[in-house]
PDB file of N, CA and C in Angstrom:
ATOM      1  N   UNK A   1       0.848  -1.186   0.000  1.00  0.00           N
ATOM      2  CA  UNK A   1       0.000   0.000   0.000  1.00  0.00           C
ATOM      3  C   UNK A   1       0.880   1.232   0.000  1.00  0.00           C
ATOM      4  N   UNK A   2       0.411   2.392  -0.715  1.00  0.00           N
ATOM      5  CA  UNK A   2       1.489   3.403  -1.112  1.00  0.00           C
ATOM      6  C   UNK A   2       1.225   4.094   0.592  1.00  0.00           C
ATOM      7  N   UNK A   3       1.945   5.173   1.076  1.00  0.00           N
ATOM      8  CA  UNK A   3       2.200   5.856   2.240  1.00  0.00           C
ATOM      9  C   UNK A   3       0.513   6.368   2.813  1.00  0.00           C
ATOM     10  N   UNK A   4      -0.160   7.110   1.501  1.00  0.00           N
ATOM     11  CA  UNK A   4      -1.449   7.464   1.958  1.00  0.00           C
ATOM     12  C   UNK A   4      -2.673   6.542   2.204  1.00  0.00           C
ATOM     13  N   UNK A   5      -2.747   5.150   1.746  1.00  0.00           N
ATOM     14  CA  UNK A   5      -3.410   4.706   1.981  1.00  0.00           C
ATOM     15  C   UNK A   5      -3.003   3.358   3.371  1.00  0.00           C
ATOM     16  N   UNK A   6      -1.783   3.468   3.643  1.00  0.00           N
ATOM     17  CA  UNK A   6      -1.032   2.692   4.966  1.00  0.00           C
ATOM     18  C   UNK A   6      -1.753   3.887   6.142  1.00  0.00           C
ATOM     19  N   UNK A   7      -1.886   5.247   5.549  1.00  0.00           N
ATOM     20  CA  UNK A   7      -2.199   6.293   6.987  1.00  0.00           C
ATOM     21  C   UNK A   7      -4.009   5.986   7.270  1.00  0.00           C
ATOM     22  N   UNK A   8      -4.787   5.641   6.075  1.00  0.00           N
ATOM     23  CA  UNK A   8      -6.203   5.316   5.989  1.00  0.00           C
ATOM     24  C   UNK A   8      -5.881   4.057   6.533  1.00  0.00           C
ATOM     25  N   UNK A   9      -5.434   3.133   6.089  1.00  0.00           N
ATOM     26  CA  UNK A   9      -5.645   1.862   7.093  1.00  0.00           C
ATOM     27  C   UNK A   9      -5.186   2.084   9.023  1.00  0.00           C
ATOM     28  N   UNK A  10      -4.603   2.794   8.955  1.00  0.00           N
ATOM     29  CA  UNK A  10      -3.903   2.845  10.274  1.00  0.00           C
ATOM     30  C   UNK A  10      -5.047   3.648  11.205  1.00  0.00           C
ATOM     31  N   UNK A  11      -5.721   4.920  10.180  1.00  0.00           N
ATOM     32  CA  UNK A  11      -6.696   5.778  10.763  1.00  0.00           C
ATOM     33  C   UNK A  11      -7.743   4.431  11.256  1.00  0.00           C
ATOM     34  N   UNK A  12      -7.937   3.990  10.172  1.00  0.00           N
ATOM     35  CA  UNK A  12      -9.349   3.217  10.159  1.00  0.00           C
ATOM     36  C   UNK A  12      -9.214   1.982  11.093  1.00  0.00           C
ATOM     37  N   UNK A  13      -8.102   1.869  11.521  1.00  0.00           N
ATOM     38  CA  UNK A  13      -7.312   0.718  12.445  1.00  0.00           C
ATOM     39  C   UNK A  13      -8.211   1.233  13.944  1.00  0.00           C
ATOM     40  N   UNK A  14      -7.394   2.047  14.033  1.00  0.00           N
ATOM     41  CA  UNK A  14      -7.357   2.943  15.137  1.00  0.00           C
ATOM     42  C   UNK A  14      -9.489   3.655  15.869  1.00  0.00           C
ATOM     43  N   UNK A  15      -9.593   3.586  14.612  1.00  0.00           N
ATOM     44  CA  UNK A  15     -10.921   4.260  15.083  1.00  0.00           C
ATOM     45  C   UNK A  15     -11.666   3.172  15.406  1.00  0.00           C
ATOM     46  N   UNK A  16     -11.557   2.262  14.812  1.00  0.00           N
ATOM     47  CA  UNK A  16     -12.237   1.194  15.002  1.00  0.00           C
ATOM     48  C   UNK A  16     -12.064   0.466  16.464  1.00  0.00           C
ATOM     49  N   UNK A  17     -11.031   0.928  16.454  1.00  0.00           N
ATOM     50  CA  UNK A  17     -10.575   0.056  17.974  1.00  0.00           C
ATOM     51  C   UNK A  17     -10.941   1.056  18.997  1.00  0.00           C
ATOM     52  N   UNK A  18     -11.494   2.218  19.190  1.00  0.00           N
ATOM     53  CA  UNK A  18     -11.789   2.945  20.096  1.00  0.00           C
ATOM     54  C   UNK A  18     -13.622   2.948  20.113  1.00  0.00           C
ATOM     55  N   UNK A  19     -13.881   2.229  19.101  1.00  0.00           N
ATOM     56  CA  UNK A  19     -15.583   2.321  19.094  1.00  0.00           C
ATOM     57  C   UNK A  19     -15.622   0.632  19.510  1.00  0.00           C
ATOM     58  N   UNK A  20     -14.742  -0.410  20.117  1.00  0.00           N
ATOM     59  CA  UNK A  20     -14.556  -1.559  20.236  1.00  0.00           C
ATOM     60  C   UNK A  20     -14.882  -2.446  19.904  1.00  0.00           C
ATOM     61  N   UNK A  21     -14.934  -2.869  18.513  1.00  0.00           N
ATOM     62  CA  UNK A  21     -15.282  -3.444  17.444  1.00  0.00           C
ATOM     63  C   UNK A  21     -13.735  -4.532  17.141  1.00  0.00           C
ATOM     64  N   UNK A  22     -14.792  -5.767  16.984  1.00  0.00           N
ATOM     65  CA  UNK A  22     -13.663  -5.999  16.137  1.00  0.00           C
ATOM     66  C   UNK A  22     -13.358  -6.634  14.932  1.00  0.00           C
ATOM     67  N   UNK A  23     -12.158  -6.397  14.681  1.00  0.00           N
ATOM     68  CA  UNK A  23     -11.685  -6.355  12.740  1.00  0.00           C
ATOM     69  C   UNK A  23     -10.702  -6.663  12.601  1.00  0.00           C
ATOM     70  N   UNK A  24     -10.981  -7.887  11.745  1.00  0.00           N
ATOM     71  CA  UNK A  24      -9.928  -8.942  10.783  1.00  0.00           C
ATOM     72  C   UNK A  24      -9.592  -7.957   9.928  1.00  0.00           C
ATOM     73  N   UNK A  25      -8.562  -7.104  10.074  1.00  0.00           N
ATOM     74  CA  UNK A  25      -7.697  -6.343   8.786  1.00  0.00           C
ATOM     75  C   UNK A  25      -7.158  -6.772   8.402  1.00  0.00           C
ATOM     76  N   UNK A  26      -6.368  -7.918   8.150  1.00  0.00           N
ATOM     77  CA  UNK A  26      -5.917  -8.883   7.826  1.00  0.00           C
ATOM     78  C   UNK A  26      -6.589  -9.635   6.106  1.00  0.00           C
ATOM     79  N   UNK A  27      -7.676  -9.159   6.556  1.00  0.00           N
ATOM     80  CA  UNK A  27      -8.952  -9.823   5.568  1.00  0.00           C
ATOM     81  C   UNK A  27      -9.101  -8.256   3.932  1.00  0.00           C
ATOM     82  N   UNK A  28      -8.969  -7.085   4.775  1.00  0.00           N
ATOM     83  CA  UNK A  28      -8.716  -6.173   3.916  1.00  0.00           C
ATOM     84  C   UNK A  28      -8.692  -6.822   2.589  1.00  0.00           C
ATOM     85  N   UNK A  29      -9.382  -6.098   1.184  1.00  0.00           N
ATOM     86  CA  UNK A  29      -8.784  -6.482  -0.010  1.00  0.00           C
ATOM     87  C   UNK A  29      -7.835  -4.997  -0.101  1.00  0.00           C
ATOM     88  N   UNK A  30      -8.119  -3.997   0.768  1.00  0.00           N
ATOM     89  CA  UNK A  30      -6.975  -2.869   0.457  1.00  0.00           C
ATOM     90  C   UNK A  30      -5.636  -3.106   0.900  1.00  0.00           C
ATOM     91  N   UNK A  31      -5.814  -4.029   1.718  1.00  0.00           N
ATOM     92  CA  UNK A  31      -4.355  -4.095   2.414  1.00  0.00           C
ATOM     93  C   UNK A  31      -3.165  -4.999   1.241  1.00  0.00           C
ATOM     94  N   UNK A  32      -3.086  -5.441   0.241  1.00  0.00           N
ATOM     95  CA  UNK A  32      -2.721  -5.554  -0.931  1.00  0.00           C
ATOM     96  C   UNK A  32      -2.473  -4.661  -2.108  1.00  0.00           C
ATOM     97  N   UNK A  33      -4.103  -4.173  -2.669  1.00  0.00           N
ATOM     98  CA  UNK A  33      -4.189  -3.278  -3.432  1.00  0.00           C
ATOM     99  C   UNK A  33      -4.934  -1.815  -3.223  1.00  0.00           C
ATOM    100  N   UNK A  34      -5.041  -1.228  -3.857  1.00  0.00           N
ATOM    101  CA  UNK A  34      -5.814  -0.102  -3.978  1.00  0.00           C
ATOM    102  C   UNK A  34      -7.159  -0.011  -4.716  1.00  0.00           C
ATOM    103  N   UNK A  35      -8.237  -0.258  -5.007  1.00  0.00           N
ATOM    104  CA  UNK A  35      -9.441  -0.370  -5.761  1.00  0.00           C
ATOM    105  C   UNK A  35     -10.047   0.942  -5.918  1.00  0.00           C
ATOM    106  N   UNK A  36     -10.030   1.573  -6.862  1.00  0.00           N
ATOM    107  CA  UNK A  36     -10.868   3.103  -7.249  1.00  0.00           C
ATOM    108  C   UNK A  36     -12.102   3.012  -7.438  1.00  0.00           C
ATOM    109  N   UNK A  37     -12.709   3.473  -6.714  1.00  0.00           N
ATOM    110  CA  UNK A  37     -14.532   3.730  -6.621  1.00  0.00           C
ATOM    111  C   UNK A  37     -15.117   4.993  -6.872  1.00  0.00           C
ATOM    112  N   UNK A  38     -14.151   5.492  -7.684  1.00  0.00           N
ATOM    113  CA  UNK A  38     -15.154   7.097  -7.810  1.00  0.00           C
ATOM    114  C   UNK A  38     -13.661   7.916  -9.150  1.00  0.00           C
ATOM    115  N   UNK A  39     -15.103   8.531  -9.718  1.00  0.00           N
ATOM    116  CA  UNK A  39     -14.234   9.042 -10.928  1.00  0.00           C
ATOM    117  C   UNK A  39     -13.205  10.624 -10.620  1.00  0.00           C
ATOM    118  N   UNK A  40     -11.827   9.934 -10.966  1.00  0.00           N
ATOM    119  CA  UNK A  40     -11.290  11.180 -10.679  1.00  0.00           C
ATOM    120  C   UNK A  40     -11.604  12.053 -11.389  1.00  0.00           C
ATOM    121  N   UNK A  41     -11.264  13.787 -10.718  1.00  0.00           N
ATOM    122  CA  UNK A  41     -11.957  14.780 -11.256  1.00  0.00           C
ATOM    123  C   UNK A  41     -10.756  15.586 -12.370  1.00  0.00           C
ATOM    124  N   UNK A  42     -11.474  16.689 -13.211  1.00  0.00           N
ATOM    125  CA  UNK A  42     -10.631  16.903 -14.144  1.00  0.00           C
ATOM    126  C   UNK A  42      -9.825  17.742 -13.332  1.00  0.00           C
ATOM    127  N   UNK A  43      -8.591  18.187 -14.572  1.00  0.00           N
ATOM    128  CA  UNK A  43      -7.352  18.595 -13.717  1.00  0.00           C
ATOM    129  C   UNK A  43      -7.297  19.809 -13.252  1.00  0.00           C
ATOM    130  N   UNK A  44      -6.833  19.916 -12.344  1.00  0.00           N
ATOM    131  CA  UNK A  44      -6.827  20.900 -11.378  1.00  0.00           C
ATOM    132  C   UNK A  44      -8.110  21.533 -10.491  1.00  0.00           C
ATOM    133  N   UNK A  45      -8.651  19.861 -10.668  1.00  0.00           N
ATOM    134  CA  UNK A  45     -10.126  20.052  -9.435  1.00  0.00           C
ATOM    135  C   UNK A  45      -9.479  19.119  -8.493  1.00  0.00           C
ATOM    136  N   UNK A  46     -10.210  19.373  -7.266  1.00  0.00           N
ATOM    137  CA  UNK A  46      -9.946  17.883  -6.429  1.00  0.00           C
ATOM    138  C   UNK A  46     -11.154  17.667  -6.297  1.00  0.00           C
ATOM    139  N   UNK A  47     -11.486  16.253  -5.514  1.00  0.00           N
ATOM    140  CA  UNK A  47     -12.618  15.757  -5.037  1.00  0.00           C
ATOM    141  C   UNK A  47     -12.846  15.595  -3.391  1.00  0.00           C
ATOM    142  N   UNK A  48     -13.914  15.719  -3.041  1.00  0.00           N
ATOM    143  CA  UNK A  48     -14.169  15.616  -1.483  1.00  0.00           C
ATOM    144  C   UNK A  48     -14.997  14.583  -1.281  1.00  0.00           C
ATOM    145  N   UNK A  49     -15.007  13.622  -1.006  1.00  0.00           N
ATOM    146  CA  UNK A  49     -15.503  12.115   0.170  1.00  0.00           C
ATOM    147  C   UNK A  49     -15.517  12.809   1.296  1.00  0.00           C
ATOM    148  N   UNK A  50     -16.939  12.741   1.828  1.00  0.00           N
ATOM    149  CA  UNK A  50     -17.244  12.723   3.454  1.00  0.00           C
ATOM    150  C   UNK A  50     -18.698  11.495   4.155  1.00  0.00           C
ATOM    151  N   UNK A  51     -18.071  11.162   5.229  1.00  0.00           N
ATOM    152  CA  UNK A  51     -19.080  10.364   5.503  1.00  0.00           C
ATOM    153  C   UNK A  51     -19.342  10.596   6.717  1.00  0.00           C
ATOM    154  N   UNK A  52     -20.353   9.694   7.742  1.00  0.00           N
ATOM    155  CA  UNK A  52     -21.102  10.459   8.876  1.00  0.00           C
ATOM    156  C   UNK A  52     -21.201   8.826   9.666  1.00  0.00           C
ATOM    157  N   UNK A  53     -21.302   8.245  10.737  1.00  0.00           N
ATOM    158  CA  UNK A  53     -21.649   7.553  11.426  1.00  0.00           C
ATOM    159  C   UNK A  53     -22.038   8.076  12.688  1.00  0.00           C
ATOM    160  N   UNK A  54     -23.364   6.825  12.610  1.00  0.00           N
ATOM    161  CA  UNK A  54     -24.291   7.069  13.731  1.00  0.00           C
ATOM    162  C   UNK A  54     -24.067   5.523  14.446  1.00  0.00           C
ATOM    163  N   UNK A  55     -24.346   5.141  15.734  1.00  0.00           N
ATOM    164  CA  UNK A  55     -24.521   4.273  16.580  1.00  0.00           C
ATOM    165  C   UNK A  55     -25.830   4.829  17.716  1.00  0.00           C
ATOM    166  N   UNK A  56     -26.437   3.744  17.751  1.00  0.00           N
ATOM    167  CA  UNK A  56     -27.305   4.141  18.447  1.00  0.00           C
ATOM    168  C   UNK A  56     -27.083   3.853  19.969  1.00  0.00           C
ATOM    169  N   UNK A  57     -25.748   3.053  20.371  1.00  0.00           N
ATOM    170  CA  UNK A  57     -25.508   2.487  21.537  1.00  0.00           C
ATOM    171  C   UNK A  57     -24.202   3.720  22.242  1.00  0.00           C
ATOM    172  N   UNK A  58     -23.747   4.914  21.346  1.00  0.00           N
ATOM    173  CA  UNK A  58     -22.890   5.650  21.622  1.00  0.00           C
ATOM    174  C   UNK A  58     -23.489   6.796  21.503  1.00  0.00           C
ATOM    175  N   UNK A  59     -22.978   7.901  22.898  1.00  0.00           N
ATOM    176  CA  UNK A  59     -23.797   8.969  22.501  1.00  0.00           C
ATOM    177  C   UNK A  59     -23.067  10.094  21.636  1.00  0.00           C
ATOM    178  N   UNK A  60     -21.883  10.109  21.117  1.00  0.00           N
ATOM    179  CA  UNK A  60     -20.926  10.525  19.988  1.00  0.00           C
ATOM    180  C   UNK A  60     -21.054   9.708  18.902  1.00  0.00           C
ATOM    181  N   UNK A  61     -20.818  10.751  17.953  1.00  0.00           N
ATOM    182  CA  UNK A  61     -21.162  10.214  16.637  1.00  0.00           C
ATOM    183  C   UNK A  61     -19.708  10.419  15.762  1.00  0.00           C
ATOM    184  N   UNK A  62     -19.197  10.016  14.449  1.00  0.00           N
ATOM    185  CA  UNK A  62     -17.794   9.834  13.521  1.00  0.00           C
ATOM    186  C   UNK A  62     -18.259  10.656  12.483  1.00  0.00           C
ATOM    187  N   UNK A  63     -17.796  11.477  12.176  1.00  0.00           N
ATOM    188  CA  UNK A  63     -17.254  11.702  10.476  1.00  0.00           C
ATOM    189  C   UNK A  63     -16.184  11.717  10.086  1.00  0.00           C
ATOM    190  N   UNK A  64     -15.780  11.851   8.857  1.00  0.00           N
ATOM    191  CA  UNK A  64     -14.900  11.664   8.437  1.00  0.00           C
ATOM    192  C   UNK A  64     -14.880  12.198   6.843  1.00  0.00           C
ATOM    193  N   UNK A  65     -13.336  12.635   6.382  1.00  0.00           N
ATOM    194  CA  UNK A  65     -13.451  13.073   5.017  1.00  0.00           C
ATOM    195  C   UNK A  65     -12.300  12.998   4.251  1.00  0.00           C
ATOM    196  N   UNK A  66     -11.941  12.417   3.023  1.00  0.00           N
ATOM    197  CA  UNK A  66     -10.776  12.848   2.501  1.00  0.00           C
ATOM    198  C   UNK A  66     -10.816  13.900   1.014  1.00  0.00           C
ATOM    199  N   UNK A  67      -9.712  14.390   0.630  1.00  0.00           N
ATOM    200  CA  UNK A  67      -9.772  14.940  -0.661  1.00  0.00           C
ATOM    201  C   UNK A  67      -8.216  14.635  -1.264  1.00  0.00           C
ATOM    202  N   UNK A  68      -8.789  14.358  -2.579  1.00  0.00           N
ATOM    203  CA  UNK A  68      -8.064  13.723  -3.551  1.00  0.00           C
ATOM    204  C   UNK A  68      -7.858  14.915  -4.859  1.00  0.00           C
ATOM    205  N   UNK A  69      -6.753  14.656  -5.334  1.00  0.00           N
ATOM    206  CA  UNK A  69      -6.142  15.637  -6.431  1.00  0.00           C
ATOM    207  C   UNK A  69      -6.818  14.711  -8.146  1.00  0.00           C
ATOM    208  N   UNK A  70      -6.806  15.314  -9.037  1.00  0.00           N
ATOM    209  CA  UNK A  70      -6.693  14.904 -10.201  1.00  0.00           C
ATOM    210  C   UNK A  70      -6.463  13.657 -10.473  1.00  0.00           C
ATOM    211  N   UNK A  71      -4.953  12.984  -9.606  1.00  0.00           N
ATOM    212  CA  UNK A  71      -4.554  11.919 -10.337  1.00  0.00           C
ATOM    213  C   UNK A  71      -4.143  11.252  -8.833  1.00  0.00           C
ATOM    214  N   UNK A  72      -5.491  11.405  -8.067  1.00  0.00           N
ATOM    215  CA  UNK A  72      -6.501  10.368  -6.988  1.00  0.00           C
ATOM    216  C   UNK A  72      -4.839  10.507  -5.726  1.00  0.00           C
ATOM    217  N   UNK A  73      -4.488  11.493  -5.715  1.00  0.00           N
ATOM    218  CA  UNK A  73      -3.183  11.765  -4.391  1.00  0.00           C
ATOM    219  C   UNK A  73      -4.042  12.048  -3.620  1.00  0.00           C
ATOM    220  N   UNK A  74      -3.333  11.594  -2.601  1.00  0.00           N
ATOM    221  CA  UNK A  74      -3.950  12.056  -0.843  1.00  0.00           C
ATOM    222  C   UNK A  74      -3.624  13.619  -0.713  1.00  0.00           C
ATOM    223  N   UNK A  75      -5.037  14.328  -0.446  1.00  0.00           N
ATOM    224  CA  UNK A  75      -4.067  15.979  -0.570  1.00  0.00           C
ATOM    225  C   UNK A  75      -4.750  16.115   0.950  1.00  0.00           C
ATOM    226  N   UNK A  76      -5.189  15.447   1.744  1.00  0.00           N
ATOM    227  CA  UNK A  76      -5.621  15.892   3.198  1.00  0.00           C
ATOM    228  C   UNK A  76      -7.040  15.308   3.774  1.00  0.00           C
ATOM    229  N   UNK A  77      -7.310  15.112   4.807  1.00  0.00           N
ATOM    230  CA  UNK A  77      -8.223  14.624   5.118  1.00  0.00           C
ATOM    231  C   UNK A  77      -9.025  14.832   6.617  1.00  0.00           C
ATOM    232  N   UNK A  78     -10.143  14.581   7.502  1.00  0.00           N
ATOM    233  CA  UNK A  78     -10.220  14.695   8.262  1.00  0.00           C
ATOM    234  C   UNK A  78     -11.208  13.752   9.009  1.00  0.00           C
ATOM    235  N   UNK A  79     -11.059  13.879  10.514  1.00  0.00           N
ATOM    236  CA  UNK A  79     -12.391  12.865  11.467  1.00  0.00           C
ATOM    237  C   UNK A  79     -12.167  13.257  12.413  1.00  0.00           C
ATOM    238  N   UNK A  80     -13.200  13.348  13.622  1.00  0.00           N
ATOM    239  CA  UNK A  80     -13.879  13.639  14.096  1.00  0.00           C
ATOM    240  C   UNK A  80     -14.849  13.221  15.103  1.00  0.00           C
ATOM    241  N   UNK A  81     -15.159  13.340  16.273  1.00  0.00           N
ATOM    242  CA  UNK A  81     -16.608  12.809  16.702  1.00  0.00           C
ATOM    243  C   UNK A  81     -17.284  14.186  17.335  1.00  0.00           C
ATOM    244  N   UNK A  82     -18.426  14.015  17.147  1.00  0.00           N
ATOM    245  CA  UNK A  82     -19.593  14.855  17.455  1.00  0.00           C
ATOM    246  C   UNK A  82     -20.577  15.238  17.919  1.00  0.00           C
ATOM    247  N   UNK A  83     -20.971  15.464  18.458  1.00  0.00           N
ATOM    248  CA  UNK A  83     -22.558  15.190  19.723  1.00  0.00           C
ATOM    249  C   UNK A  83     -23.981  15.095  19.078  1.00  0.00           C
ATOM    250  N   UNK A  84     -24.421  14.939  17.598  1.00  0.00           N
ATOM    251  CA  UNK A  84     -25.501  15.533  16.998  1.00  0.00           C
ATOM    252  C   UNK A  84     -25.677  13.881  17.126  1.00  0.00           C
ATOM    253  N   UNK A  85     -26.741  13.818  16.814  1.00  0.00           N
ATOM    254  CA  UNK A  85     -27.064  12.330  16.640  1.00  0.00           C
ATOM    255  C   UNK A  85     -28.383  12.200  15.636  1.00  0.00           C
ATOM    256  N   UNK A  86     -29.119  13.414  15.143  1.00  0.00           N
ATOM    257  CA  UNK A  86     -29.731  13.299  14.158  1.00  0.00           C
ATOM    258  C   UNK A  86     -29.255  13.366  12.365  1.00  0.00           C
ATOM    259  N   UNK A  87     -29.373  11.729  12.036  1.00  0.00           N
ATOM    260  CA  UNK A  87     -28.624  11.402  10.616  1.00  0.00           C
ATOM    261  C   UNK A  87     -28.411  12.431   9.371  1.00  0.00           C
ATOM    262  N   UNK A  88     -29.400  13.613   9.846  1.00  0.00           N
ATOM    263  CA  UNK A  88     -29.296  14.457   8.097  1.00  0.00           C
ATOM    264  C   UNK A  88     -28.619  15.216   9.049  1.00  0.00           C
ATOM    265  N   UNK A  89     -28.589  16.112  10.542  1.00  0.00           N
ATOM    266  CA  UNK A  89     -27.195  17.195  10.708  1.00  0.00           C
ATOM    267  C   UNK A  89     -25.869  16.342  10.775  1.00  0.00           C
ATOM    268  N   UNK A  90     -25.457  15.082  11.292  1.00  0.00           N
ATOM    269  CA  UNK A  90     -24.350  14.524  11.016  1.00  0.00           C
ATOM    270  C   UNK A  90     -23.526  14.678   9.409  1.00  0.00           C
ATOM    271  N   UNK A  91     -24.629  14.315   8.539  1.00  0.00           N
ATOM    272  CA  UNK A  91     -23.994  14.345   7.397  1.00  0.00           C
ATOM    273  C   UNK A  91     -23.874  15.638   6.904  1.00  0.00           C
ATOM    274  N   UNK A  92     -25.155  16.495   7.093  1.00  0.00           N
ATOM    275  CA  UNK A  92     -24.824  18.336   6.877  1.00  0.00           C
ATOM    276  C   UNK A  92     -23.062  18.411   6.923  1.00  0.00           C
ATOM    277  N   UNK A  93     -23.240  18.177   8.401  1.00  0.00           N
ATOM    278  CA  UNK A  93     -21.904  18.582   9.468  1.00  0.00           C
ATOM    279  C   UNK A  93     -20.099  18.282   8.593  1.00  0.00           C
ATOM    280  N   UNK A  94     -20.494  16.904   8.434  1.00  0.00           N
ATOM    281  CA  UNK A  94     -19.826  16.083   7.699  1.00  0.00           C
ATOM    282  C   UNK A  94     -19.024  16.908   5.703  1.00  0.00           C
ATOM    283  N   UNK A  95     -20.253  17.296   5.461  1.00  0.00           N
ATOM    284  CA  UNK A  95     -19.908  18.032   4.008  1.00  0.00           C
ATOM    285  C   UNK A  95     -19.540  19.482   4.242  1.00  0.00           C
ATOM    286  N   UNK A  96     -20.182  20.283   5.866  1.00  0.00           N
ATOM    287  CA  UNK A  96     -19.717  21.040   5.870  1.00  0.00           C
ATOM    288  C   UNK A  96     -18.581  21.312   6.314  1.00  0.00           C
ATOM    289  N   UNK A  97     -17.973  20.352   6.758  1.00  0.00           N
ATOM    290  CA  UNK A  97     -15.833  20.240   7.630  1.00  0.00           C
ATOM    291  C   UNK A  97     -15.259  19.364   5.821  1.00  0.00           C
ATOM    292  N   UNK A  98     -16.146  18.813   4.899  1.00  0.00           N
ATOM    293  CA  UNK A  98     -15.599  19.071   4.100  1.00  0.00           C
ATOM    294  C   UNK A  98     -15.345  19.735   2.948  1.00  0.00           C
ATOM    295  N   UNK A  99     -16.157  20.854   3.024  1.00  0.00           N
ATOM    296  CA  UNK A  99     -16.062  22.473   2.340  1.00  0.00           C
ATOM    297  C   UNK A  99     -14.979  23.259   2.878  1.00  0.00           C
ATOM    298  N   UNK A 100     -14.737  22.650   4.201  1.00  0.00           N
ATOM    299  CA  UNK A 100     -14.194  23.870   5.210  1.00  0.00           C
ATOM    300  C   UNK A 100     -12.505  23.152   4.376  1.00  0.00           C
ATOM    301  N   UNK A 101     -12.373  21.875   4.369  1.00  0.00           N
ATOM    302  CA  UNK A 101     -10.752  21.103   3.954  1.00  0.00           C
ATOM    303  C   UNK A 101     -10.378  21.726   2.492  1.00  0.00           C
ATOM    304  N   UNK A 102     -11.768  21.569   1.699  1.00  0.00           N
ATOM    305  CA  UNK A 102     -11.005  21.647   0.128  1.00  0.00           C
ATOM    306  C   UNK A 102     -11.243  23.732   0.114  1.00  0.00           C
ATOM    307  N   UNK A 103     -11.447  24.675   1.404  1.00  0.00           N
ATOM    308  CA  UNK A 103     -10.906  25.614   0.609  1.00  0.00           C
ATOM    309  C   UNK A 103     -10.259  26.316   1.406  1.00  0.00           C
ATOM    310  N   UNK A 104      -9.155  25.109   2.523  1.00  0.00           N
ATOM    311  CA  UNK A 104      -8.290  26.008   3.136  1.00  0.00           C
ATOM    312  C   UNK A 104      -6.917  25.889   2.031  1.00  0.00           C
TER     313      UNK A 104
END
């Protein structure tokens, strides 16, 4: 795995283990390769991924976001937990910390 996606597994390691879950990473198909799920954008755009988790057994909630360059580089990313627990302000919340990444 190239450097940026060893820091996503490690993030995603890590978070996971503080919401105490547990995970065969081991099992990863990323932990080999890289698989692209979304069309990179033209050049000299980036793209923003943000996502939102809810648990109903925790009273903090996860987001999370990355942004990607043209030719799909790690240009920064972020996460988070949050006190909202209603699913459409989580994700609001979520697109709005990732408006706030792609125009610092």
């Amino acid at each position: 795995a190239s450097g940026s996606s060893h820091y996503l597994l490690t993030l995603a390691e890590a978070w996971t283990s503080s919401l105490y879950i547990e995970v065969a990473t081991e099992h990863w198909p990323c932990k080999s390769m890289t698989k692209r799920w979304c069309q990179l954008p033209t050049h000299g755009w980036v793209t923003v991924n943000v996502d939102g988790l809810v648990l109903a057994t925790r009273p903090k909630v996860a987001i999370g976001g990355v942004m990607r360059g043209s030719n799909g580089e790690w240009m920064g990313g972020f996460d988070m937990m949050i006190g909202m627990s209603n699913i459409f302000q989580v994700e609001s919340r979520a697109m709005l910390e990732g408006l706030k990444l792609a125009w610092a």
